[in-house]
PDB file of N, CA and C in Angstrom:
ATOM      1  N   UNK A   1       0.817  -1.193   0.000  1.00  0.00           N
ATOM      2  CA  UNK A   1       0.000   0.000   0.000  1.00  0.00           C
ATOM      3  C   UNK A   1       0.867   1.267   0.000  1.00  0.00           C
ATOM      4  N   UNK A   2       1.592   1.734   0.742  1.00  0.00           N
ATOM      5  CA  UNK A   2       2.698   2.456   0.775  1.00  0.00           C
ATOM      6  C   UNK A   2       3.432   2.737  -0.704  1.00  0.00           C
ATOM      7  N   UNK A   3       4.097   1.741  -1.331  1.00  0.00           N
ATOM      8  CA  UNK A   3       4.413   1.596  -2.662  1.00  0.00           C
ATOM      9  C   UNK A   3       3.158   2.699  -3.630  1.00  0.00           C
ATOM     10  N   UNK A   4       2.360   2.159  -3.394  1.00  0.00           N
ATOM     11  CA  UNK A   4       0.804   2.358  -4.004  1.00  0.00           C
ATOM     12  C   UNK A   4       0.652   4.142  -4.017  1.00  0.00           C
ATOM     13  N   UNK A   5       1.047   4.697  -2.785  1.00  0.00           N
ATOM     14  CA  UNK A   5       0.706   6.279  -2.113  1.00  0.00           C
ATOM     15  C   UNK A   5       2.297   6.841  -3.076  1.00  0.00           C
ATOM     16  N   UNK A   6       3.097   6.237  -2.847  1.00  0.00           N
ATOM     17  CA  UNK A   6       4.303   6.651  -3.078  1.00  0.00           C
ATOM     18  C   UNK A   6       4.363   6.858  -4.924  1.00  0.00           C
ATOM     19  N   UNK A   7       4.250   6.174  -5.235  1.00  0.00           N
ATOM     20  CA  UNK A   7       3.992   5.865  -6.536  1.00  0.00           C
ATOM     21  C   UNK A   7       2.898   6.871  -7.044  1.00  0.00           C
ATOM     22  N   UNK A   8       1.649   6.945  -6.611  1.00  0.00           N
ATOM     23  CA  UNK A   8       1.077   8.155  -7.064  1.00  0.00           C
ATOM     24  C   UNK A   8       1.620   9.617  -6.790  1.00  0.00           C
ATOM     25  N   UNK A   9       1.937   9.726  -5.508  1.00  0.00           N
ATOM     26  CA  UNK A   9       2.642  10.880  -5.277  1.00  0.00           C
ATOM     27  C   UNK A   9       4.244  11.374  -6.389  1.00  0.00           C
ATOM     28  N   UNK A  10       4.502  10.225  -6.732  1.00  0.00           N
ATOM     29  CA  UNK A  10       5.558  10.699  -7.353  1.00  0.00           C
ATOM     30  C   UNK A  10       4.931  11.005  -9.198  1.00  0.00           C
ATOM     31  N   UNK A  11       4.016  10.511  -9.502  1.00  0.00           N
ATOM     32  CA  UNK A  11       3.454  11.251 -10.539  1.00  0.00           C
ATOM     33  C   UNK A  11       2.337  11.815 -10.434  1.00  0.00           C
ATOM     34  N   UNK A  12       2.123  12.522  -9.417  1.00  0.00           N
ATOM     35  CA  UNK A  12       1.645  13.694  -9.549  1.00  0.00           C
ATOM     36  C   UNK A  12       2.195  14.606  -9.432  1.00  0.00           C
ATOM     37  N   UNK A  13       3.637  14.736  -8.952  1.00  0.00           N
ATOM     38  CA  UNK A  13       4.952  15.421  -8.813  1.00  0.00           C
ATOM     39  C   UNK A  13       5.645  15.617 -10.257  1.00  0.00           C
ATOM     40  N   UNK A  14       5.256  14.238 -10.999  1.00  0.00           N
ATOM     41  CA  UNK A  14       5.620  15.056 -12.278  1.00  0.00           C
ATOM     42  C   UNK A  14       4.671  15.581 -13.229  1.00  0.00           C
ATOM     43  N   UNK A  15       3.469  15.394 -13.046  1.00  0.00           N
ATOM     44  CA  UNK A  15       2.532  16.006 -13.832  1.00  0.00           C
ATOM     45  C   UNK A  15       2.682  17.730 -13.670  1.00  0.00           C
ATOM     46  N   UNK A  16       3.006  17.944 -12.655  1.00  0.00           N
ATOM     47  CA  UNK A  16       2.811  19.275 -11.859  1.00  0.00           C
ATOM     48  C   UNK A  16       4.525  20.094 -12.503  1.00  0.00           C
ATOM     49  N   UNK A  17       5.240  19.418 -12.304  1.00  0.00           N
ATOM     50  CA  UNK A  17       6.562  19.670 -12.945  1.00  0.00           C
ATOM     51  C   UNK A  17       6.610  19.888 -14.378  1.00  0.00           C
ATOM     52  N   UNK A  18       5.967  18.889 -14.919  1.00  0.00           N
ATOM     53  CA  UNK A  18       5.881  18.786 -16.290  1.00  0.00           C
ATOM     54  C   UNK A  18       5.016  19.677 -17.063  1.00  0.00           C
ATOM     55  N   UNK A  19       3.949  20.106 -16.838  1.00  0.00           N
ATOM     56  CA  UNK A  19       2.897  21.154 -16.895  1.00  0.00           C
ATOM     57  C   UNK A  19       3.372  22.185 -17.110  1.00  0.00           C
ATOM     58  N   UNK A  20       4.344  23.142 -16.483  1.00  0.00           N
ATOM     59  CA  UNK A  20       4.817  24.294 -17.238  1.00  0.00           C
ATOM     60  C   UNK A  20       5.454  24.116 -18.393  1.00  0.00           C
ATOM     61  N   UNK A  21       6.159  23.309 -18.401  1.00  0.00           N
ATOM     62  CA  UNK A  21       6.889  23.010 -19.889  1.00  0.00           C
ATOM     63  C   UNK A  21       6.409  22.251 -21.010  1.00  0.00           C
ATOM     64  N   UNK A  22       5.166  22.075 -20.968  1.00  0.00           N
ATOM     65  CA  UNK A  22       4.467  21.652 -22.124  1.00  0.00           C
ATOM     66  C   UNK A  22       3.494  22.779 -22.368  1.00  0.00           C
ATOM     67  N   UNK A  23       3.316  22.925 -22.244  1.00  0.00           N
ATOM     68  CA  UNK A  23       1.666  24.488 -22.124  1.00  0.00           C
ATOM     69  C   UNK A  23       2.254  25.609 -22.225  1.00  0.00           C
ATOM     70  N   UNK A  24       1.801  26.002 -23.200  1.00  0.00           N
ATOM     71  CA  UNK A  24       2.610  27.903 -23.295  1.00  0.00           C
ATOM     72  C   UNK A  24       1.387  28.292 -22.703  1.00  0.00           C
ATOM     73  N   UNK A  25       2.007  29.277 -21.846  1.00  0.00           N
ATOM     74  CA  UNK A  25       1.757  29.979 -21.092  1.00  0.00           C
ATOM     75  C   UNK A  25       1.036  31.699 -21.306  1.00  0.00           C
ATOM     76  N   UNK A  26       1.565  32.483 -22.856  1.00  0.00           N
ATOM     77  CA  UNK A  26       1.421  33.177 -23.098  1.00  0.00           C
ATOM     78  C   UNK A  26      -0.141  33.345 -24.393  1.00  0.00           C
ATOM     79  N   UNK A  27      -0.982  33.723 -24.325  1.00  0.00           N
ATOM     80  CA  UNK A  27      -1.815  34.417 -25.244  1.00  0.00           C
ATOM     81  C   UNK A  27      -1.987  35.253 -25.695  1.00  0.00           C
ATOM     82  N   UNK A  28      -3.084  34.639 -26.619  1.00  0.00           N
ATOM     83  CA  UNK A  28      -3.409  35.864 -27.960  1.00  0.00           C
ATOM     84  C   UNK A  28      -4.053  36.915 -27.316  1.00  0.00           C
ATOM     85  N   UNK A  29      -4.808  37.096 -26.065  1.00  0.00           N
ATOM     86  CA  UNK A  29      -4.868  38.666 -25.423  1.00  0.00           C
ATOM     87  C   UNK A  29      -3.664  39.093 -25.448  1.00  0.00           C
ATOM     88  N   UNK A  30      -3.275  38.762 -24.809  1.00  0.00           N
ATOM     89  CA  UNK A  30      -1.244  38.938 -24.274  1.00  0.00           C
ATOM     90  C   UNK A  30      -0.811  40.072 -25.604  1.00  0.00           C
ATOM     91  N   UNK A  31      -0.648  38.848 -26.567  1.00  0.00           N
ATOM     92  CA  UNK A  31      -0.052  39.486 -27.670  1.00  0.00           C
ATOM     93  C   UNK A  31      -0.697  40.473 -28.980  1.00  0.00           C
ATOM     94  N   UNK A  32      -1.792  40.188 -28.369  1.00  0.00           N
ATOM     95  CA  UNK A  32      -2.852  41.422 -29.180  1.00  0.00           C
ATOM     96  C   UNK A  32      -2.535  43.074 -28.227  1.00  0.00           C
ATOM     97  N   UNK A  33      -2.852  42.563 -26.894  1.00  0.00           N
ATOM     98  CA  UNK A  33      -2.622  43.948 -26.116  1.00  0.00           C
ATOM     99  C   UNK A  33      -1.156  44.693 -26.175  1.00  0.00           C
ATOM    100  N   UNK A  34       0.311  43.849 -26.507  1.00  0.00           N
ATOM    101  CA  UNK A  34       1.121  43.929 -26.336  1.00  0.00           C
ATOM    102  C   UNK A  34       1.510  44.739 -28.088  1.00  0.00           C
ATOM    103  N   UNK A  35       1.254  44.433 -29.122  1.00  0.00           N
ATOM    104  CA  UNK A  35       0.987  45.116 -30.001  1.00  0.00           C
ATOM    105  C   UNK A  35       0.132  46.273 -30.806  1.00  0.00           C
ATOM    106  N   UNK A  36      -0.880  46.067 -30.232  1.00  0.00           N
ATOM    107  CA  UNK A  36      -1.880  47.282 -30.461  1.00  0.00           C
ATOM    108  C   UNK A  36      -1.439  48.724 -30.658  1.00  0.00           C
ATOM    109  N   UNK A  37      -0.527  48.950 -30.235  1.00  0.00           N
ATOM    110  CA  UNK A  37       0.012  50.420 -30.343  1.00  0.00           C
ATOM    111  C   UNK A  37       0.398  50.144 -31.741  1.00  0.00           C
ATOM    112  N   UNK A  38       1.168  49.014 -32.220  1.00  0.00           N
ATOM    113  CA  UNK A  38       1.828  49.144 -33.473  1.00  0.00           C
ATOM    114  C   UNK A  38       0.536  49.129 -34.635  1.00  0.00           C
ATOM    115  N   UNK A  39      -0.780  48.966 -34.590  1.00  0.00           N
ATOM    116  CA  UNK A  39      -1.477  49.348 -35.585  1.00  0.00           C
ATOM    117  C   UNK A  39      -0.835  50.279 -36.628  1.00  0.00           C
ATOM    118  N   UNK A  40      -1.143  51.375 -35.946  1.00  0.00           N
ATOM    119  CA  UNK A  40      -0.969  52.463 -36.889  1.00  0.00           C
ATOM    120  C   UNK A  40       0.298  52.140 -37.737  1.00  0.00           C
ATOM    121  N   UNK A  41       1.307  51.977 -37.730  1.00  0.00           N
ATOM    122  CA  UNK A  41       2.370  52.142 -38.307  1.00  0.00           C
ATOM    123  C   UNK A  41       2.158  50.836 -39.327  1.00  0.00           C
ATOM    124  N   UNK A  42       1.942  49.778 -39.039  1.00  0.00           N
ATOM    125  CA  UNK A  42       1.787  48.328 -39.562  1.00  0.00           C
ATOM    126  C   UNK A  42       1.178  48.347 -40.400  1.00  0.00           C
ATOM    127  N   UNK A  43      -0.206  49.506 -40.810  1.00  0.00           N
ATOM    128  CA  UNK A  43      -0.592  50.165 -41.456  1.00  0.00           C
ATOM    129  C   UNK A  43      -0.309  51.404 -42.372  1.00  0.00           C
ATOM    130  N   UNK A  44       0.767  51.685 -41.974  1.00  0.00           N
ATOM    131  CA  UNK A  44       1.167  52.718 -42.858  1.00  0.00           C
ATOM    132  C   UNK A  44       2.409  52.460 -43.899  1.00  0.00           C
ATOM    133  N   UNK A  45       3.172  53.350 -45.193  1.00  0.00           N
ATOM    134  CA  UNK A  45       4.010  52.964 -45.908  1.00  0.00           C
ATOM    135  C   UNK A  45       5.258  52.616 -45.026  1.00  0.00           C
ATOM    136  N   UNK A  46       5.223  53.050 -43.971  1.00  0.00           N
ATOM    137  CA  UNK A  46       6.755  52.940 -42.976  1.00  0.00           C
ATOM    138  C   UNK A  46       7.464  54.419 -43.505  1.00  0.00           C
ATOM    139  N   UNK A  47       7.104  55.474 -43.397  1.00  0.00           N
ATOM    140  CA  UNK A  47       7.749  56.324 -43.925  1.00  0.00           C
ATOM    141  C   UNK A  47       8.481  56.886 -42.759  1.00  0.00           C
ATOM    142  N   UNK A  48       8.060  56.696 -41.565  1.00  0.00           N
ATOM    143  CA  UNK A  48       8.740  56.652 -40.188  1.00  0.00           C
ATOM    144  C   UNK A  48       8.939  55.687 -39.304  1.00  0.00           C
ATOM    145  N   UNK A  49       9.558  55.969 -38.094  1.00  0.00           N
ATOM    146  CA  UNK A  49      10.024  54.455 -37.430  1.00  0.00           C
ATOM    147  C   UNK A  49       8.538  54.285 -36.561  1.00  0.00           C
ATOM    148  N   UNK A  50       8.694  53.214 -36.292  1.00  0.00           N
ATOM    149  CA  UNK A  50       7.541  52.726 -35.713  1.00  0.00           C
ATOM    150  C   UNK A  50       7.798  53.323 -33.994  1.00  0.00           C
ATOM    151  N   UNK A  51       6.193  53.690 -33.723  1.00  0.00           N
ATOM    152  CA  UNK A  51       6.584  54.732 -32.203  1.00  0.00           C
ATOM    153  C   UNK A  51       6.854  53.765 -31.145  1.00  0.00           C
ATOM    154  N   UNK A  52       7.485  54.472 -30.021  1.00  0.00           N
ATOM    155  CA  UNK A  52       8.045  53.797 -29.039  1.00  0.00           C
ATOM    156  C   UNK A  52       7.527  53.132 -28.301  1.00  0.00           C
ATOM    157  N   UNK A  53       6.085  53.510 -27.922  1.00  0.00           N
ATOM    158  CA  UNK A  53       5.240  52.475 -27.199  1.00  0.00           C
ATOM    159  C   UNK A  53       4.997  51.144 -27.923  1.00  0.00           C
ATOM    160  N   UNK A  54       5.024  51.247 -29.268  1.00  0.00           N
ATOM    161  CA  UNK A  54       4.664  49.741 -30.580  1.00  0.00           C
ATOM    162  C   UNK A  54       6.194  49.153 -30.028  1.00  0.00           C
ATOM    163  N   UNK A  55       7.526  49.821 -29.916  1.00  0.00           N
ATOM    164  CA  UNK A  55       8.436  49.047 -29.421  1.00  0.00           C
ATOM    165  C   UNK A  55       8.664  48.099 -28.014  1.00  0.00           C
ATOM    166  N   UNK A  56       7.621  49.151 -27.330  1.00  0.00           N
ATOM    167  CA  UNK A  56       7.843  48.480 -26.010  1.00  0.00           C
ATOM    168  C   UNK A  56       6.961  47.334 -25.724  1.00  0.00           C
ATOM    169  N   UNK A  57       5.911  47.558 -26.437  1.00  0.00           N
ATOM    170  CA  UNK A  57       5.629  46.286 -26.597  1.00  0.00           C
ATOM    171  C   UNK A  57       6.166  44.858 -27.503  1.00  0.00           C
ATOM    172  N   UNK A  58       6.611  45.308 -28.263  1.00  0.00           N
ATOM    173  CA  UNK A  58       7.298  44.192 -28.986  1.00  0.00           C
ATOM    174  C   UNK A  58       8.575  43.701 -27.815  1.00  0.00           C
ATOM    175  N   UNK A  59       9.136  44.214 -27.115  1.00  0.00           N
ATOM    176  CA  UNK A  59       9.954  44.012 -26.413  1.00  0.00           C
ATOM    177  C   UNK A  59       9.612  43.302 -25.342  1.00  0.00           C
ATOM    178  N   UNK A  60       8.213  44.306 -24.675  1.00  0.00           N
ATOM    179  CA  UNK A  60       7.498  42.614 -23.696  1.00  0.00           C
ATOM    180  C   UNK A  60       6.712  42.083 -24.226  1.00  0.00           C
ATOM    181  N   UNK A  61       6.363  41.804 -25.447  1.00  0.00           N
ATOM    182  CA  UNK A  61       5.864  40.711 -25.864  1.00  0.00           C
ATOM    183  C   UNK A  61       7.177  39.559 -25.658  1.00  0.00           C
ATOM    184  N   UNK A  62       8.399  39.320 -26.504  1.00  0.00           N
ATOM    185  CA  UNK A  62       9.575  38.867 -26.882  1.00  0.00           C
ATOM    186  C   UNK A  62       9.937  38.575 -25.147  1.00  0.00           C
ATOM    187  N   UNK A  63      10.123  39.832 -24.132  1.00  0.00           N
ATOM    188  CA  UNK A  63      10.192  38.930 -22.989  1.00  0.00           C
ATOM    189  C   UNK A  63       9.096  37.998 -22.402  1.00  0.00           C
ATOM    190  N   UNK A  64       8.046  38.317 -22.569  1.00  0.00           N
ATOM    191  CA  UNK A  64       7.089  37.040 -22.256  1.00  0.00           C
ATOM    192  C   UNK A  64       7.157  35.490 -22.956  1.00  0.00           C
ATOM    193  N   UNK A  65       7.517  35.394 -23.851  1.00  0.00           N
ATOM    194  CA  UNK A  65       8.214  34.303 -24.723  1.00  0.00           C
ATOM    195  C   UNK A  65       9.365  33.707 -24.779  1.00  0.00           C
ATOM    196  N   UNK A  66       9.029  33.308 -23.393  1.00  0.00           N
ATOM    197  CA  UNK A  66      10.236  32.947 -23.389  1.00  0.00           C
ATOM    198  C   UNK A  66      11.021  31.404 -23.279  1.00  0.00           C
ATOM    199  N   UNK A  67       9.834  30.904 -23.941  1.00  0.00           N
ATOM    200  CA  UNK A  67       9.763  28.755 -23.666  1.00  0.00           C
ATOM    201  C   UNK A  67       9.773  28.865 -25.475  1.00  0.00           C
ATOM    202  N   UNK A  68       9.676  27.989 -25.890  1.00  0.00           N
ATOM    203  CA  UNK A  68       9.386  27.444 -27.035  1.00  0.00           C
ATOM    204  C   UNK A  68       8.472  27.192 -26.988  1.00  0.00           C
ATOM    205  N   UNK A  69       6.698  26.604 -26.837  1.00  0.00           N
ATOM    206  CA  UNK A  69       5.785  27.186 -26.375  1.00  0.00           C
ATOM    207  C   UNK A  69       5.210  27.781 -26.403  1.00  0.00           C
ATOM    208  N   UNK A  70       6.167  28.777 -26.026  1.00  0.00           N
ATOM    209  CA  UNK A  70       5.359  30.508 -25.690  1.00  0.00           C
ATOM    210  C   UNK A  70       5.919  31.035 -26.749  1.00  0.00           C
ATOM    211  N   UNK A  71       6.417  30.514 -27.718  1.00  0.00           N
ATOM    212  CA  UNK A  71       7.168  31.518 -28.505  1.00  0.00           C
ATOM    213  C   UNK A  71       6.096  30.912 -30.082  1.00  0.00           C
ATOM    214  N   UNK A  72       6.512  29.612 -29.844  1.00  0.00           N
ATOM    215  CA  UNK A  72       4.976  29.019 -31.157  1.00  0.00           C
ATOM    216  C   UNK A  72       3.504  29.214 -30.756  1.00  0.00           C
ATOM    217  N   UNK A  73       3.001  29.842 -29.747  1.00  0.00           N
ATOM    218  CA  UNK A  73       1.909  30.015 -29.445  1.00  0.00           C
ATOM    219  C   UNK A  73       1.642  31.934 -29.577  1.00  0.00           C
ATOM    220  N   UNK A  74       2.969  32.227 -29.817  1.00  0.00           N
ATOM    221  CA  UNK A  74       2.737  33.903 -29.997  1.00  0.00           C
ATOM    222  C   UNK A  74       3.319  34.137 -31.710  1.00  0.00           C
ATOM    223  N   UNK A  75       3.299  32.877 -32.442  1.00  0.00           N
ATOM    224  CA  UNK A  75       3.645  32.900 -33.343  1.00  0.00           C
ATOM    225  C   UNK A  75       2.613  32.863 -34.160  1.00  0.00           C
ATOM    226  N   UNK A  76       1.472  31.538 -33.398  1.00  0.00           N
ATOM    227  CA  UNK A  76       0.148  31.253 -34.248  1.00  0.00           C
ATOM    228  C   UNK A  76      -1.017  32.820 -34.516  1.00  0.00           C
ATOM    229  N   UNK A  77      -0.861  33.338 -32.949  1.00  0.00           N
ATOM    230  CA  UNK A  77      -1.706  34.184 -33.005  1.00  0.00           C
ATOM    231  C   UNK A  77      -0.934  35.576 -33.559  1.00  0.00           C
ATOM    232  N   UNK A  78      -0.127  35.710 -33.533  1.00  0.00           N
ATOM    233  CA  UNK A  78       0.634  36.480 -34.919  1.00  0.00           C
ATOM    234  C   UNK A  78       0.148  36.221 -36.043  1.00  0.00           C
ATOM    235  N   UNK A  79      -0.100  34.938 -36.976  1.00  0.00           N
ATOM    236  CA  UNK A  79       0.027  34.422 -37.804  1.00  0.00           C
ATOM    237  C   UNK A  79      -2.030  35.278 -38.016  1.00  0.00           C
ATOM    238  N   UNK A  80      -2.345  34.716 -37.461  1.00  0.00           N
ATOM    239  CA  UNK A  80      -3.944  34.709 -37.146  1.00  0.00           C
ATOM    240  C   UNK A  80      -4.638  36.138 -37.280  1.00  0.00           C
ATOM    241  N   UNK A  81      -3.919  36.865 -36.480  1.00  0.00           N
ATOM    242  CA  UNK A  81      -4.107  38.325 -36.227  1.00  0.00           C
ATOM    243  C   UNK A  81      -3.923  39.095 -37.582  1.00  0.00           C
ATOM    244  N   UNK A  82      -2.847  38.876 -38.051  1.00  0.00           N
ATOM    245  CA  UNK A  82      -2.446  39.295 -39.371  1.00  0.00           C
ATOM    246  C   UNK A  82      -3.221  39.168 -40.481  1.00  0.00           C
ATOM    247  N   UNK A  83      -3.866  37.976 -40.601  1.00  0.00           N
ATOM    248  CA  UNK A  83      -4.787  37.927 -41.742  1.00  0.00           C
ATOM    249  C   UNK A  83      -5.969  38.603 -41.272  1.00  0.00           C
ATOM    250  N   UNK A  84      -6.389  38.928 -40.460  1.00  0.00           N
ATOM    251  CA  UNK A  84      -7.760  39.169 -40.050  1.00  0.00           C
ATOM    252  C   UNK A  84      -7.576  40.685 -39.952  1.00  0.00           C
ATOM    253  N   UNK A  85      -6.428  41.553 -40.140  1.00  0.00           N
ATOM    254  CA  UNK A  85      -6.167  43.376 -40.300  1.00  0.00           C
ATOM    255  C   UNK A  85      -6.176  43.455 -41.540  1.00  0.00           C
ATOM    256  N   UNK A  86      -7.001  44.455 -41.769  1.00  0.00           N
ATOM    257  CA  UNK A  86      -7.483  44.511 -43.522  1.00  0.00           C
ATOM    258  C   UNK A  86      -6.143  46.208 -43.665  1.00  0.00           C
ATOM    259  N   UNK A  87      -5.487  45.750 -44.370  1.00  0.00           N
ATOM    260  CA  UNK A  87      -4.082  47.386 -44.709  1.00  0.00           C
ATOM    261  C   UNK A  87      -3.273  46.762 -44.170  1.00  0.00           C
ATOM    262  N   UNK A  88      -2.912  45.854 -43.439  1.00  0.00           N
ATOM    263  CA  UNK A  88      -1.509  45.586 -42.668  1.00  0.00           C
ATOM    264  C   UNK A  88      -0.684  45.427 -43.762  1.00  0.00           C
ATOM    265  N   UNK A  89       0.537  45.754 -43.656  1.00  0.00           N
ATOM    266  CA  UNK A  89       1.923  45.949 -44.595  1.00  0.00           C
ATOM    267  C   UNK A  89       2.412  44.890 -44.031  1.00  0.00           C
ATOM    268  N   UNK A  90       2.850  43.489 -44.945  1.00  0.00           N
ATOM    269  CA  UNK A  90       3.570  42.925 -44.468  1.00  0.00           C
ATOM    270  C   UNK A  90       4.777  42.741 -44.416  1.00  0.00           C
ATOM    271  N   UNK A  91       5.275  43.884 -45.300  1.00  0.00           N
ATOM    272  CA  UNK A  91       6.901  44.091 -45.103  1.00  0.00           C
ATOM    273  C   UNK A  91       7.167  44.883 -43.752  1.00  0.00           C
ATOM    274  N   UNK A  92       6.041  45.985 -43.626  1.00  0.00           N
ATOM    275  CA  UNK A  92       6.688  46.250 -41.970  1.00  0.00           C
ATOM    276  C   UNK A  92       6.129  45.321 -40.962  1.00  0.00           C
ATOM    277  N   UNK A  93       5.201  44.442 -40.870  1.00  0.00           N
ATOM    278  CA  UNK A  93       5.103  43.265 -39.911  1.00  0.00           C
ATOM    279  C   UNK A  93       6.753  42.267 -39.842  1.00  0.00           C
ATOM    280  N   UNK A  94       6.862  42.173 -40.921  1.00  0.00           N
ATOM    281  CA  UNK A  94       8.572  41.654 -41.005  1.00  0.00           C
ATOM    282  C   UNK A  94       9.582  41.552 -40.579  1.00  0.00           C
ATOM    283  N   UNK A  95       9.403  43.612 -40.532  1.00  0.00           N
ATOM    284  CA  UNK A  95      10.617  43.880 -40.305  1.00  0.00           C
ATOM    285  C   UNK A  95      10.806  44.666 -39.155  1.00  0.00           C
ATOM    286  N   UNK A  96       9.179  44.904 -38.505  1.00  0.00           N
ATOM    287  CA  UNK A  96       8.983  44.983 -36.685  1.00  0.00           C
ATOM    288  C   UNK A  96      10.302  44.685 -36.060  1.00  0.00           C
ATOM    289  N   UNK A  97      10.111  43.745 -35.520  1.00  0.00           N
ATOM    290  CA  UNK A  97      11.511  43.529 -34.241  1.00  0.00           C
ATOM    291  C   UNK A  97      12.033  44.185 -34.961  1.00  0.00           C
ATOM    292  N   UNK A  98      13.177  43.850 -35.874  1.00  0.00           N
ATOM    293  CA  UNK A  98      14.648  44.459 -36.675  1.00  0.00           C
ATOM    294  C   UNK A  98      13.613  45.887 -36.162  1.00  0.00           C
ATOM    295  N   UNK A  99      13.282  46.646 -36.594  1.00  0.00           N
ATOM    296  CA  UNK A  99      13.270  47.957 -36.258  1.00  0.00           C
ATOM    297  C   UNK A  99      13.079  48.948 -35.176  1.00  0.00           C
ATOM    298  N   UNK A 100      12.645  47.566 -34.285  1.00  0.00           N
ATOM    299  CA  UNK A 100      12.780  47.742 -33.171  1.00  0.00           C
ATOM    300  C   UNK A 100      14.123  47.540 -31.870  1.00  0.00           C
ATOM    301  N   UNK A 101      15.033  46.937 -33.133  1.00  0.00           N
ATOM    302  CA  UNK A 101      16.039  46.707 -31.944  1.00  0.00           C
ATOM    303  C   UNK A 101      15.844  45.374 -31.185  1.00  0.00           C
ATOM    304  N   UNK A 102      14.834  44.321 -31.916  1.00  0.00           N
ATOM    305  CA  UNK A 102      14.817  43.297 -30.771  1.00  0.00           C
ATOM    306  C   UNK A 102      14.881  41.780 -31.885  1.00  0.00           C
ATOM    307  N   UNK A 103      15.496  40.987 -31.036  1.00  0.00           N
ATOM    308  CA  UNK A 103      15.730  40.022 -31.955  1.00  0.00           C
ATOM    309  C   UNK A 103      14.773  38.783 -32.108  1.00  0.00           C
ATOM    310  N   UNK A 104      14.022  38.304 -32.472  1.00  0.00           N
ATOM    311  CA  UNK A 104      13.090  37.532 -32.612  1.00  0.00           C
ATOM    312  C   UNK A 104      13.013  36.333 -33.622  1.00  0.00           C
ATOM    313  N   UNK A 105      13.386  35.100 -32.855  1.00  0.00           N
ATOM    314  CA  UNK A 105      14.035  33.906 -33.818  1.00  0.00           C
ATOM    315  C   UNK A 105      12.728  33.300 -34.731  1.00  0.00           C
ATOM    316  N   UNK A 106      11.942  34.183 -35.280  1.00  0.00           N
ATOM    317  CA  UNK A 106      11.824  33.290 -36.334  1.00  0.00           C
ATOM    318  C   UNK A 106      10.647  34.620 -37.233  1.00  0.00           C
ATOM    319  N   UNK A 107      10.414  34.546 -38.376  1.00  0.00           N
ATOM    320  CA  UNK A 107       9.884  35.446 -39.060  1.00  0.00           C
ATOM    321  C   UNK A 107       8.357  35.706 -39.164  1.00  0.00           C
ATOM    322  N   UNK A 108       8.118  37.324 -38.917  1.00  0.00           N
ATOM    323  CA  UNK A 108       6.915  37.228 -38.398  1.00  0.00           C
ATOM    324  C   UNK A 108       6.094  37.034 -40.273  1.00  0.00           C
ATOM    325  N   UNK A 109       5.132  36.624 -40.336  1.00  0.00           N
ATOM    326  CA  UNK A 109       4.619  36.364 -41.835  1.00  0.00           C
ATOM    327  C   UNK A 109       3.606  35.411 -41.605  1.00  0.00           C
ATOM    328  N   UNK A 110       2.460  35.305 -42.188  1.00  0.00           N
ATOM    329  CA  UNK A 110       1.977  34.514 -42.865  1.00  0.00           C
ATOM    330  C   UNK A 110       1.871  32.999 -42.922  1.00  0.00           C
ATOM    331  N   UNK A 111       3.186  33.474 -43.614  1.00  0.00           N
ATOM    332  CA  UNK A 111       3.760  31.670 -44.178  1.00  0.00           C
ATOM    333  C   UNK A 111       4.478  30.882 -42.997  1.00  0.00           C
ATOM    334  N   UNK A 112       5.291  31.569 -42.548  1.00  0.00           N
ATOM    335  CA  UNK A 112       5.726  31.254 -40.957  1.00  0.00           C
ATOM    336  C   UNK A 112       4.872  29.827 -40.677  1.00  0.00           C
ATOM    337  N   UNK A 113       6.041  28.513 -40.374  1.00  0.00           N
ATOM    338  CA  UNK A 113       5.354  27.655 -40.217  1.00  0.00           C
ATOM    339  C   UNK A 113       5.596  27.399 -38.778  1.00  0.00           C
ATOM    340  N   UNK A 114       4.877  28.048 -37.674  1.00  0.00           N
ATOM    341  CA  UNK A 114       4.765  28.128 -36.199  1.00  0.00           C
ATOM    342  C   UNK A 114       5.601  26.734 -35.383  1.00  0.00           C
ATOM    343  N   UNK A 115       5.028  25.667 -35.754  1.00  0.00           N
ATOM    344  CA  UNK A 115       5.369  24.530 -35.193  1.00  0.00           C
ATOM    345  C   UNK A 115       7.385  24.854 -35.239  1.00  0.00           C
ATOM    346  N   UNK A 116       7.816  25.274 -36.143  1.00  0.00           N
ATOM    347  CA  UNK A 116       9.020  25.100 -36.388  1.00  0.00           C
ATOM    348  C   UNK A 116      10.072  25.750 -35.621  1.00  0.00           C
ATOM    349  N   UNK A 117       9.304  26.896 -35.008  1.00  0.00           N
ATOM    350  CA  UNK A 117       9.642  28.057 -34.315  1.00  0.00           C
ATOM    351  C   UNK A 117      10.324  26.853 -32.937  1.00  0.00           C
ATOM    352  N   UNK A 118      11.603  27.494 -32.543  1.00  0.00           N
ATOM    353  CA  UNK A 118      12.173  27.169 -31.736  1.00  0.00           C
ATOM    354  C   UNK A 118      12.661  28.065 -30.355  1.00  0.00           C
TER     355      UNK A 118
END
């Protein structure tokens, strides 16, 4: 019986362990609220830099992402969001981070095949 208690206790110890690192953690509120400033510009020819608040969010968006996970789960709803803004430029969706100064491993687009994102 003991064996029996012990044995469950020890996987439920890893379910509980294991649970953050399978489940991203971060959402499409998250990353909708965290971009929203950048409308305007994402929308426009880029004839200026994109304003500083659209940066600061790209910046805590990028720190909230910080699993693999969280980084293909802010990738999908990237992916998602994008088709559904009628004017979005997708050369400045692109080239966001880079113009922001922040580095972001994998390309924001469309085609972007999320799963791959590391």
């Amino acid at each position: 019986m003991a064996n029996l208690k012990l044995a469950c206790v020890l996987f439920l110890c890893m379910i509980v362990v294991a649970a953050p690192i399978a489940q991203a953690t971060i959402t499409c509120t998250q990353v909708s609220k965290s971009l929203t400033p950048c409308l305007t510009y994402l929308k426009s020819n880029g004839g200026s830099p994109p304003p500083g608040t659209c940066c600061q969010g790209v910046r805590n968006l990028n720190g909230m992402a910080k699993t693999t996970p969280d980084r293909q789960a802010a990738c999908k709803c990237l992916k998602t969001t994008a088709t559904e803004i009628s004017g979005l430029n997708p050369t400045l969706a692109a080239n966001l981070p880079k113009n922001c100064g922040v580095n972001v491993p994998y390309k924001i687009s469309t085609s972007t095949d999320c799963s791959k994102v590391k």
